[in-house]
Every structure is written in C-alpha cells, then in structure tokens.
N, C-alpha and C. Protein backbone atom coordinates (compact mmCIF):
# COMPACT_ATOMS: atom_id res chain seq x y z
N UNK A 1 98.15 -180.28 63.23
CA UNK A 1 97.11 -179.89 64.17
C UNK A 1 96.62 -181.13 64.91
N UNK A 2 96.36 -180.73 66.55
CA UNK A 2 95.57 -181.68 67.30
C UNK A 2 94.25 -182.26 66.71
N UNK A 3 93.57 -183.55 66.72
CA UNK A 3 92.51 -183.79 66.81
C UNK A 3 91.29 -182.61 67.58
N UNK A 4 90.49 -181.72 66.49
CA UNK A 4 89.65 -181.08 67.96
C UNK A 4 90.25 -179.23 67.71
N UNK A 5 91.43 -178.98 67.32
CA UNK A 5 92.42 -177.98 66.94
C UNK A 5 91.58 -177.39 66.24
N UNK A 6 91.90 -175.84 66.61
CA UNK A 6 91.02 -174.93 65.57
C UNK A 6 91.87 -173.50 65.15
N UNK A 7 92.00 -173.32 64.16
CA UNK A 7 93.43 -172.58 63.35
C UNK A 7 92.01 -171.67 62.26
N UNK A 8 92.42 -170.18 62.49
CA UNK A 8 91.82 -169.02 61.92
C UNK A 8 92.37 -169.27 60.41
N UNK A 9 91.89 -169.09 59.41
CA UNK A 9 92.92 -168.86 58.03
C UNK A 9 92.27 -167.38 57.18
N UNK A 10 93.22 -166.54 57.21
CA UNK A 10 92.83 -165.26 56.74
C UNK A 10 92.55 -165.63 54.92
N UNK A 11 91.61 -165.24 54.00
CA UNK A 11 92.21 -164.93 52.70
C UNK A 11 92.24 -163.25 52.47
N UNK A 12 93.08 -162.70 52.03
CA UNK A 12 92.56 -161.46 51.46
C UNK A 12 93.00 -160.90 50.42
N UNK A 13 92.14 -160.63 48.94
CA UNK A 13 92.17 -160.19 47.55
C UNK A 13 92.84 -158.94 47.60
N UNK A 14 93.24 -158.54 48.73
CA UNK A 14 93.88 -156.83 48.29
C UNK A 14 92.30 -155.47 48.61
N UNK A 15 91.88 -156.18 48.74
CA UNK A 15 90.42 -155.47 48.41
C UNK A 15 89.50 -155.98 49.65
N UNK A 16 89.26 -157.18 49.95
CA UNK A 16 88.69 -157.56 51.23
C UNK A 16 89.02 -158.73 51.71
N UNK A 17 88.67 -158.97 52.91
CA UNK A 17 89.57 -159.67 53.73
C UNK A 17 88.12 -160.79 54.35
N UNK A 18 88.69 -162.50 54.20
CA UNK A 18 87.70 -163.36 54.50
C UNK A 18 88.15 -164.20 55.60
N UNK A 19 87.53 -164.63 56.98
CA UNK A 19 88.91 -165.13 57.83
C UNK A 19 87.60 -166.73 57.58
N UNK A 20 88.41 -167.96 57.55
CA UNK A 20 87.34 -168.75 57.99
C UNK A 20 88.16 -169.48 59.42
N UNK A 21 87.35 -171.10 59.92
CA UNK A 21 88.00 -171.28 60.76
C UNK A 21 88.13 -173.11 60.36
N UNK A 22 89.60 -173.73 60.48
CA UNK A 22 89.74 -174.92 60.18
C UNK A 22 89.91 -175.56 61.48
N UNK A 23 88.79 -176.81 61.57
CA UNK A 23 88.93 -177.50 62.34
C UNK A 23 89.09 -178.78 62.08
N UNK A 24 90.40 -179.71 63.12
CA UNK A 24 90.55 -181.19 62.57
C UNK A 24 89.66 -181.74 63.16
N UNK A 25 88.49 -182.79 62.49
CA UNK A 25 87.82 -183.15 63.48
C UNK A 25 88.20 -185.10 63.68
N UNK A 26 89.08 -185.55 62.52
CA UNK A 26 89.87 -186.66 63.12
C UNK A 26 90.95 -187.01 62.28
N UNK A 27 91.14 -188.18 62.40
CA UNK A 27 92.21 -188.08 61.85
C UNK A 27 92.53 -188.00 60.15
N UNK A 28 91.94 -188.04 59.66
CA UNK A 28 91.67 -187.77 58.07
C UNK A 28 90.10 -187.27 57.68
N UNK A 29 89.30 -186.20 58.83
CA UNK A 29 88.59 -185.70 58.50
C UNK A 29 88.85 -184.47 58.79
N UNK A 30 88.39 -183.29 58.27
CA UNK A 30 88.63 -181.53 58.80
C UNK A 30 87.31 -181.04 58.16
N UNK A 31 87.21 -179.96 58.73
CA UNK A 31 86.24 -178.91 58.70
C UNK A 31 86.39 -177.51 58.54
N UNK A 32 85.78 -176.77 57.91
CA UNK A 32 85.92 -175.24 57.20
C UNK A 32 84.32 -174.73 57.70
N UNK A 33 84.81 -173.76 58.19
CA UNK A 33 83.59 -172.53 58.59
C UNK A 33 83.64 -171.42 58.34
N UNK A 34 82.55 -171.39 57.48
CA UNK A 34 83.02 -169.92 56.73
C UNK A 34 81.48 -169.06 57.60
N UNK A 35 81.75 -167.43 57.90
CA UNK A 35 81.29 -166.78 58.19
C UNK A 35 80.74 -165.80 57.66
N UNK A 36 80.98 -165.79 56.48
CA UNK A 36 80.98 -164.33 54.97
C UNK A 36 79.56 -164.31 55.07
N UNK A 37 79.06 -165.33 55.12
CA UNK A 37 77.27 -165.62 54.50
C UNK A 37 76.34 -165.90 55.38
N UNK A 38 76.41 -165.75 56.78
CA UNK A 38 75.90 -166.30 57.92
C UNK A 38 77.05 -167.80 57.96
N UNK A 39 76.51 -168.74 58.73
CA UNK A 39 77.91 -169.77 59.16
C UNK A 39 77.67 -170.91 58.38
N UNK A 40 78.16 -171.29 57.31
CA UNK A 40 78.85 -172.35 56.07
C UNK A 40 79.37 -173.12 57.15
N UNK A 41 79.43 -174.59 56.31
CA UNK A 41 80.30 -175.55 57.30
C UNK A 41 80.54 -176.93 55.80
N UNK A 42 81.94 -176.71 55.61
CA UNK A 42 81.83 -178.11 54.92
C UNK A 42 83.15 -178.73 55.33
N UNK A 43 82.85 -180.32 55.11
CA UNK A 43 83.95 -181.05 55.80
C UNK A 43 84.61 -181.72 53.77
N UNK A 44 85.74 -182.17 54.75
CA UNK A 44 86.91 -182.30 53.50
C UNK A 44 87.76 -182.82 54.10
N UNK A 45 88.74 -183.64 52.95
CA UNK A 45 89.93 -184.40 53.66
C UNK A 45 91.27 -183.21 53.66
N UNK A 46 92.05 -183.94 54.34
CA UNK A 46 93.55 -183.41 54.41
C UNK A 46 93.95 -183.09 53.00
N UNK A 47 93.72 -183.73 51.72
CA UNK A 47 94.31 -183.17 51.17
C UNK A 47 93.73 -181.92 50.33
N UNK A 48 92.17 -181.67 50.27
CA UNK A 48 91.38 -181.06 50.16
C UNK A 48 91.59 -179.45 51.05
N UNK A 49 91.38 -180.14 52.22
CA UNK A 49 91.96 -178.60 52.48
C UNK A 49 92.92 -178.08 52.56
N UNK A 50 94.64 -178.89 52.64
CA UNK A 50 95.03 -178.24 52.41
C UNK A 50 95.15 -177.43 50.71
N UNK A 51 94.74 -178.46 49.83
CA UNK A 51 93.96 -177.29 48.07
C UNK A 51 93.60 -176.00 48.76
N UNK A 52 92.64 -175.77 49.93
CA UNK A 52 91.90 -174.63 49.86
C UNK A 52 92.69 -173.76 50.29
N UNK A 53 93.37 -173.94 51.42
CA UNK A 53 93.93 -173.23 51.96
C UNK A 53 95.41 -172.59 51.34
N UNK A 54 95.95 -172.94 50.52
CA UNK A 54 96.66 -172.62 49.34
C UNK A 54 96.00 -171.87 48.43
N UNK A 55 95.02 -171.74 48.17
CA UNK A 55 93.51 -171.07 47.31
C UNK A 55 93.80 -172.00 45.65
N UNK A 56 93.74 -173.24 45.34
CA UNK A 56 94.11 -173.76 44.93
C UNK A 56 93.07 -174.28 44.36
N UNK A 57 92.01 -174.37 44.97
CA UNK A 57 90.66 -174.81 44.75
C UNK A 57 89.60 -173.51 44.86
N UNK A 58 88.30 -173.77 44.30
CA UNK A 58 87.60 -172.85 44.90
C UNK A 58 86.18 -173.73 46.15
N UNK A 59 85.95 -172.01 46.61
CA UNK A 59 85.19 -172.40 48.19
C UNK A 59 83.99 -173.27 47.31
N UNK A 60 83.83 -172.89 45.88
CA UNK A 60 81.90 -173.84 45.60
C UNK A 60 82.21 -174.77 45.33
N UNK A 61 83.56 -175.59 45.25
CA UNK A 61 83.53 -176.42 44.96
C UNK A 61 83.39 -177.86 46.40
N UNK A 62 82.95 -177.58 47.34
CA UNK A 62 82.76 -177.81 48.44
C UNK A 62 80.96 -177.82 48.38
N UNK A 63 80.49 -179.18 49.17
CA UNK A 63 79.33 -179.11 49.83
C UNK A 63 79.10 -178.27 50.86
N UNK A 64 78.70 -176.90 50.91
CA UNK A 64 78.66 -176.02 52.38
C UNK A 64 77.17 -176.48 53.14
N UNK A 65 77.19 -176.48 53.95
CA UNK A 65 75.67 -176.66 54.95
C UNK A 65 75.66 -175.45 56.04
C-alpha cells in the first residue's frame, strides 16, 4: 500500500460481519478504524497489523482512541 492508502478489511464469524478501514499513514506506521462502537482508531506497526488482519491477534489488544 501507498503512503496515505486506505484498504476496507471485512472480518466475518459466520454470524456477523465487521468491516474496519486500514490506513498506511507512513512508512512503518498504519492505522485501524473500527466502526462497530462509534469510530475506534488505533495505530500499529506493519507487523502488528498485519497479526490483525490475519485475526492472529485480538482487536483489545490494541490502544483504541
């Protein structure tokens, strides 16, 4: 992804469906916005999100603001 790039990531349990939105905001920083709860925002490195986005990690384990 571009610097600035913003990529939808669906999860869904079979049961309900969570979309958030990943943004790179440089070059070894990114960002997650989650919408489930009103609008979450926590930042994380490359290798961090990609953990999440694999569901590899969980979302609390993240500072959300």
């Amino acid at each position: 992804m571009s610097i600035g790039e913003h990529k939808d990531i669906v999860f869904n349990n079979g049961i309900a469906r969570a979309t958030k939105t990943l943004i790179r905001i440089s070059k070894n920083s990114w960002e997650i916005n989650s919408f489930t709860d009103g609008w979450l925002t926590a930042d994380m490195s490359l290798k961090q999100a990609i953990e999440y986005v694999k569901g590899d990690v969980d979302w609390n384990d993240f500072n959300w603001h």
